[in-house]
C-alpha atoms as a PDB file:
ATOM      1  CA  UNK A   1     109.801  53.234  97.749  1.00  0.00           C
ATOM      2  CA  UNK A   2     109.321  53.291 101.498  1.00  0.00           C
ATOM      3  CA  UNK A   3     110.332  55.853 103.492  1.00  0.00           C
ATOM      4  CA  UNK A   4     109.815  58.605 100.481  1.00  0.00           C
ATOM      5  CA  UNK A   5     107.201  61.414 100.296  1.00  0.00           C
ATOM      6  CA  UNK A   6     106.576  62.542  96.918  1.00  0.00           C
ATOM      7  CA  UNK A   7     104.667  66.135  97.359  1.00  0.00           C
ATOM      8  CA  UNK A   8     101.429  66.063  94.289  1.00  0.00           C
ATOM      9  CA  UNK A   9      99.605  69.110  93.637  1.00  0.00           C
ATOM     10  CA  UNK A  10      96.481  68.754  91.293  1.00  0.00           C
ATOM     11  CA  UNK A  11      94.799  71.605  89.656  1.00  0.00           C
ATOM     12  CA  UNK A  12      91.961  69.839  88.562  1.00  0.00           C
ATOM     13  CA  UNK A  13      90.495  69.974  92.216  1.00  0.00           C
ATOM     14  CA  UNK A  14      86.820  71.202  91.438  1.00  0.00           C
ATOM     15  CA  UNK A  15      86.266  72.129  95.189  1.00  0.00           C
ATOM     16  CA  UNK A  16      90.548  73.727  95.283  1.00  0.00           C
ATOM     17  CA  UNK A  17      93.272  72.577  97.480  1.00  0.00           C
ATOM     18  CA  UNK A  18      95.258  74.159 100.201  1.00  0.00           C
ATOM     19  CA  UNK A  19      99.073  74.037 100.419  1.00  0.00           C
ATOM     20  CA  UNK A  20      99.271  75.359 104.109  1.00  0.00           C
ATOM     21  CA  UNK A  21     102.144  77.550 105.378  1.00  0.00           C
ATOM     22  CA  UNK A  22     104.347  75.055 106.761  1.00  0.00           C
ATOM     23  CA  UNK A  23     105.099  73.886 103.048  1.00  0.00           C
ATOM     24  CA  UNK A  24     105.898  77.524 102.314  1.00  0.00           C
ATOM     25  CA  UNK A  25     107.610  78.615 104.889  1.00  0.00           C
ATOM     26  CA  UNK A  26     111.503  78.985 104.138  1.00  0.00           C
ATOM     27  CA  UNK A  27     110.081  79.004  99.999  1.00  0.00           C
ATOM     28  CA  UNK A  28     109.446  81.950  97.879  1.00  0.00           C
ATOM     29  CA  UNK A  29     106.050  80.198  96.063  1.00  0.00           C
ATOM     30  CA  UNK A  30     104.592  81.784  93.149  1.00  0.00           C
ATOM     31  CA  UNK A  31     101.471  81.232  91.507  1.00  0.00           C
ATOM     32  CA  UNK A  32     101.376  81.589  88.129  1.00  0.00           C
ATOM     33  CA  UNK A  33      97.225  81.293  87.098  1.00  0.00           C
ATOM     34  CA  UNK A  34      97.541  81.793  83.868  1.00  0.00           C
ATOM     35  CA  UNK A  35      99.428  79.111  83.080  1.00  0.00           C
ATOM     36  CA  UNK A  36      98.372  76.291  85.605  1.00  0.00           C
ATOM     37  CA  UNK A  37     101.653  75.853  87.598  1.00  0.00           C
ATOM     38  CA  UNK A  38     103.356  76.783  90.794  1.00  0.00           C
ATOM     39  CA  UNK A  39     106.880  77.807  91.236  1.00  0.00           C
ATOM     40  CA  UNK A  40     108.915  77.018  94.211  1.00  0.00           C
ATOM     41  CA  UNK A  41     112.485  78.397  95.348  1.00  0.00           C
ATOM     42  CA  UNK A  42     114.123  78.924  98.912  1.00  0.00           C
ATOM     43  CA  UNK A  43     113.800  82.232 100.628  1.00  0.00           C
ATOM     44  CA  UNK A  44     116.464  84.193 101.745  1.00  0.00           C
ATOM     45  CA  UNK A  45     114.470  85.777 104.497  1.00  0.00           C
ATOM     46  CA  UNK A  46     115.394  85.168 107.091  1.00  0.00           C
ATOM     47  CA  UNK A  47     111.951  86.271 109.613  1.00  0.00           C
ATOM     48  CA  UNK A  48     113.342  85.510 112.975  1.00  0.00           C
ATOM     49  CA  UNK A  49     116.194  88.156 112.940  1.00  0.00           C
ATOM     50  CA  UNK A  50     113.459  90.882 111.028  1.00  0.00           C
ATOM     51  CA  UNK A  51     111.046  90.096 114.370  1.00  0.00           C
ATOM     52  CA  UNK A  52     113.285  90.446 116.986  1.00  0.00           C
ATOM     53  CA  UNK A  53     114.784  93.748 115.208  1.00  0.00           C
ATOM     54  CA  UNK A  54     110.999  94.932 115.145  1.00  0.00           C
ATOM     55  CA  UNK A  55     110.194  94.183 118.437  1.00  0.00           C
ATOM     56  CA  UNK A  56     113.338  96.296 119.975  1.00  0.00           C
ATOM     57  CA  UNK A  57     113.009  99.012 117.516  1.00  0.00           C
ATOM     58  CA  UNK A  58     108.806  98.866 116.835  1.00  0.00           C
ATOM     59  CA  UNK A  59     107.262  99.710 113.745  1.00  0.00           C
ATOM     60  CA  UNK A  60     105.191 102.778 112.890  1.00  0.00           C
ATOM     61  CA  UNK A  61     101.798 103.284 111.503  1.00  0.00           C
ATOM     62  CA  UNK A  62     101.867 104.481 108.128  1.00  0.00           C
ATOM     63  CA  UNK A  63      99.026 106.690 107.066  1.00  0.00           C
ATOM     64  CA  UNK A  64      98.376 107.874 103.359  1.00  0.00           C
ATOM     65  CA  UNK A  65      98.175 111.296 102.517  1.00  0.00           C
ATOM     66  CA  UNK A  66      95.372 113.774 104.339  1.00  0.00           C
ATOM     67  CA  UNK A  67      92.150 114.412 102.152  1.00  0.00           C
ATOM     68  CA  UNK A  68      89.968 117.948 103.212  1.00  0.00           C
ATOM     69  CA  UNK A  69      86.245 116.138 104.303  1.00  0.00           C
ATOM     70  CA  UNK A  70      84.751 119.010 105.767  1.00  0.00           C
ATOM     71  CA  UNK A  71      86.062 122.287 105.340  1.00  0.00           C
ATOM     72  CA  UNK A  72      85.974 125.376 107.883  1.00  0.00           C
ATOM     73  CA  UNK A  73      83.634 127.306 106.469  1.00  0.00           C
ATOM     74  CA  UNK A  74      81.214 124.149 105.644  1.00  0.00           C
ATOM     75  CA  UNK A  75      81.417 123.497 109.696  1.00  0.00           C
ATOM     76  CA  UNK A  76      80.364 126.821 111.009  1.00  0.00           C
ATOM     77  CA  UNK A  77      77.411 128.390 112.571  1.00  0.00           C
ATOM     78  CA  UNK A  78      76.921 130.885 109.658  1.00  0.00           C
ATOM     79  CA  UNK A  79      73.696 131.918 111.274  1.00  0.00           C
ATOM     80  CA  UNK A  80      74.864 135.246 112.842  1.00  0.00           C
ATOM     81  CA  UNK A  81      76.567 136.471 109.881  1.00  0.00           C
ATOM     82  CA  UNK A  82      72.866 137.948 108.820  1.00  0.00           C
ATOM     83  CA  UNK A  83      72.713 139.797 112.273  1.00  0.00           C
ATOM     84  CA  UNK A  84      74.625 143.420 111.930  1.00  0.00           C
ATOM     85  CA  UNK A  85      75.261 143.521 115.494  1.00  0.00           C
ATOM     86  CA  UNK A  86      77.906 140.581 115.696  1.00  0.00           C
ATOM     87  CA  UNK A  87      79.571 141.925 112.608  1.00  0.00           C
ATOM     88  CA  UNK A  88      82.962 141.795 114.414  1.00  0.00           C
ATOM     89  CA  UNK A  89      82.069 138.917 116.284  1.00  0.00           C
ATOM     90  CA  UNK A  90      85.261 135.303 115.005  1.00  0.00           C
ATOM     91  CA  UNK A  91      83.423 132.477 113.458  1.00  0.00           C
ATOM     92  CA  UNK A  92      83.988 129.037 114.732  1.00  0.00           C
ATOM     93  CA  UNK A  93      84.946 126.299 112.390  1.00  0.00           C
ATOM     94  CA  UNK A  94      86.425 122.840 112.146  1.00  0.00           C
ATOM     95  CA  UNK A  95      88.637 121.234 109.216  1.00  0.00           C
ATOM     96  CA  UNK A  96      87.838 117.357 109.224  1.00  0.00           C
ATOM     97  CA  UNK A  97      90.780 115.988 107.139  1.00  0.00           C
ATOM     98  CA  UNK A  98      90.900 112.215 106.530  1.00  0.00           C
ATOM     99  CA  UNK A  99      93.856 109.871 105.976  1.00  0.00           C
ATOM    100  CA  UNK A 100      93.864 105.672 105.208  1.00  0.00           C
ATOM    101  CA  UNK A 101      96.344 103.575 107.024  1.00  0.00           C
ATOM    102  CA  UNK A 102      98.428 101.951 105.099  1.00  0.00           C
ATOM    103  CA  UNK A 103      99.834  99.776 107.698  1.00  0.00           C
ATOM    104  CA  UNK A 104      98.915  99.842 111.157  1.00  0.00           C
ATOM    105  CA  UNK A 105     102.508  99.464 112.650  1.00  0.00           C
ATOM    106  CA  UNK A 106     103.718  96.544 114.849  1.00  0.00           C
ATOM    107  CA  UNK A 107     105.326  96.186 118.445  1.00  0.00           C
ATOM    108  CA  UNK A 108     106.380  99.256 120.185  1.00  0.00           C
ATOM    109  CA  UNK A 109     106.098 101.836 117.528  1.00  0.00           C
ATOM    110  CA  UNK A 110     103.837 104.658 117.405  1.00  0.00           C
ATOM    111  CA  UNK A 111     100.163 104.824 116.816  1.00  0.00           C
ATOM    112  CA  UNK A 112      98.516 106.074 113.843  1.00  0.00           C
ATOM    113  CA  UNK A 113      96.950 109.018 116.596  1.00  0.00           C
ATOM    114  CA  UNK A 114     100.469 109.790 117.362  1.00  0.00           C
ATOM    115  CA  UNK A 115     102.077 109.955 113.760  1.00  0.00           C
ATOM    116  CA  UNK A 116      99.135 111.447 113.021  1.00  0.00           C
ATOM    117  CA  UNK A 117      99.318 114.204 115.350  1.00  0.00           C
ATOM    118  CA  UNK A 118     103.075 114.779 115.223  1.00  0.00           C
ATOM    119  CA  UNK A 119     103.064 114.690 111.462  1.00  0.00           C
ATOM    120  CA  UNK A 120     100.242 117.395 111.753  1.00  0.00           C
ATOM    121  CA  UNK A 121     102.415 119.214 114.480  1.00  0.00           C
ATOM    122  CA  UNK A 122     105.925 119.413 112.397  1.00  0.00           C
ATOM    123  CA  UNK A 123     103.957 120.691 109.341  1.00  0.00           C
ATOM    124  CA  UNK A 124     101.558 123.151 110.201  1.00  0.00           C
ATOM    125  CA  UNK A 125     102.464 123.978 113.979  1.00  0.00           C
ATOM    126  CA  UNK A 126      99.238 123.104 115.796  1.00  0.00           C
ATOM    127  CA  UNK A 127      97.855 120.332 117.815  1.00  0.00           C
ATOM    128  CA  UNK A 128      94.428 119.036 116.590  1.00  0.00           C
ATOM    129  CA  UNK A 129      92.758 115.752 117.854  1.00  0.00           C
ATOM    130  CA  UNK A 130      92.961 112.513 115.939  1.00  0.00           C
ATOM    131  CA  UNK A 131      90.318 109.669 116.221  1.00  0.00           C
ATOM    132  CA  UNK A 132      91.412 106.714 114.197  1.00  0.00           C
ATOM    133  CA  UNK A 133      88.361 103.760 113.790  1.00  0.00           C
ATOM    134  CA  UNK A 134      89.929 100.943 113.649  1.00  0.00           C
ATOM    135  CA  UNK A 135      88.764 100.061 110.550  1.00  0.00           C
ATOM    136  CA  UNK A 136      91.596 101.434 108.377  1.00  0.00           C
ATOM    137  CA  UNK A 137      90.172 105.351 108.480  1.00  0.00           C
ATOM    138  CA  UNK A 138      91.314 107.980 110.929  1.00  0.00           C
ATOM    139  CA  UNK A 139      90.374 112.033 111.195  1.00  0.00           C
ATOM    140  CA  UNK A 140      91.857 114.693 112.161  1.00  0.00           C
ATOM    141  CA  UNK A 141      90.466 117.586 113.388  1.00  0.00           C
ATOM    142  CA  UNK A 142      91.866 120.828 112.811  1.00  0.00           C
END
């Protein structure tokens, strides 16, 4: 009849189809491949009240756990150690540790450099420097 929209969804689309966000939004939609259908059900989310509460409170970077990628002994100048005379002489090394971010954190939260460092700090008691890539990967160096 007039005046009615009757929402079609065709899986026989060669080329595929797009159901954009706006007829998601408010829906819980799951795909189910396997079986050729899509299930819809209203959300209980409710996204305006979970932004606003982020962008008072912020949301910090999460970073995975730290993986040894260059150890202290692999990153110093061994060459002296063959010369008697600087037998007393400290070596200088650097730890290079590596960590993934998991999420880069939203709003006002902290960095992954700063949960990185303080992390780091409230652990093992030092500072180091951090140098995250932007691309998902940051270092420390200790």
């Amino acid at each position: 009849s007039k005046g009615t929209y009757t929402p079609r969804i065709y899986f026989t689309e060669t080329q595929g189809g797009v159901i954009g966000s706006n007829a998601m939004q408010g829906h819980n939609v799951l795909f189910d491949w396997e079986n050729k259908r899509v299930g819809f059900a209203e959300s209980s989310c409710e996204y305006q009240n979970d932004a606003s509460q982020s962008a008072d409170n912020g949301v910090d970077c999460q970073l995975g756990a730290p993986s040894l990628t260059v150890s202290c002994s692999d990153s110093a100048d061994l060459s002296d150690c063959n010369n008697n005379r600087n037998a007393n002489k400290a070596m200088k090394g650097v730890e290079v540790w590596t960590r993934i971010v998991q999420s880069p954190g939203l709003y006002q939260g902290l960095t992954c450099e700063q949960v990185s460092a303080s992390e780091n700090e409230a652990s093992y008691g030092g500072k180091m420097d951090v140098q995250c890539d932007g691309r998902g990967i940051c270092r420390e160096f200790r």
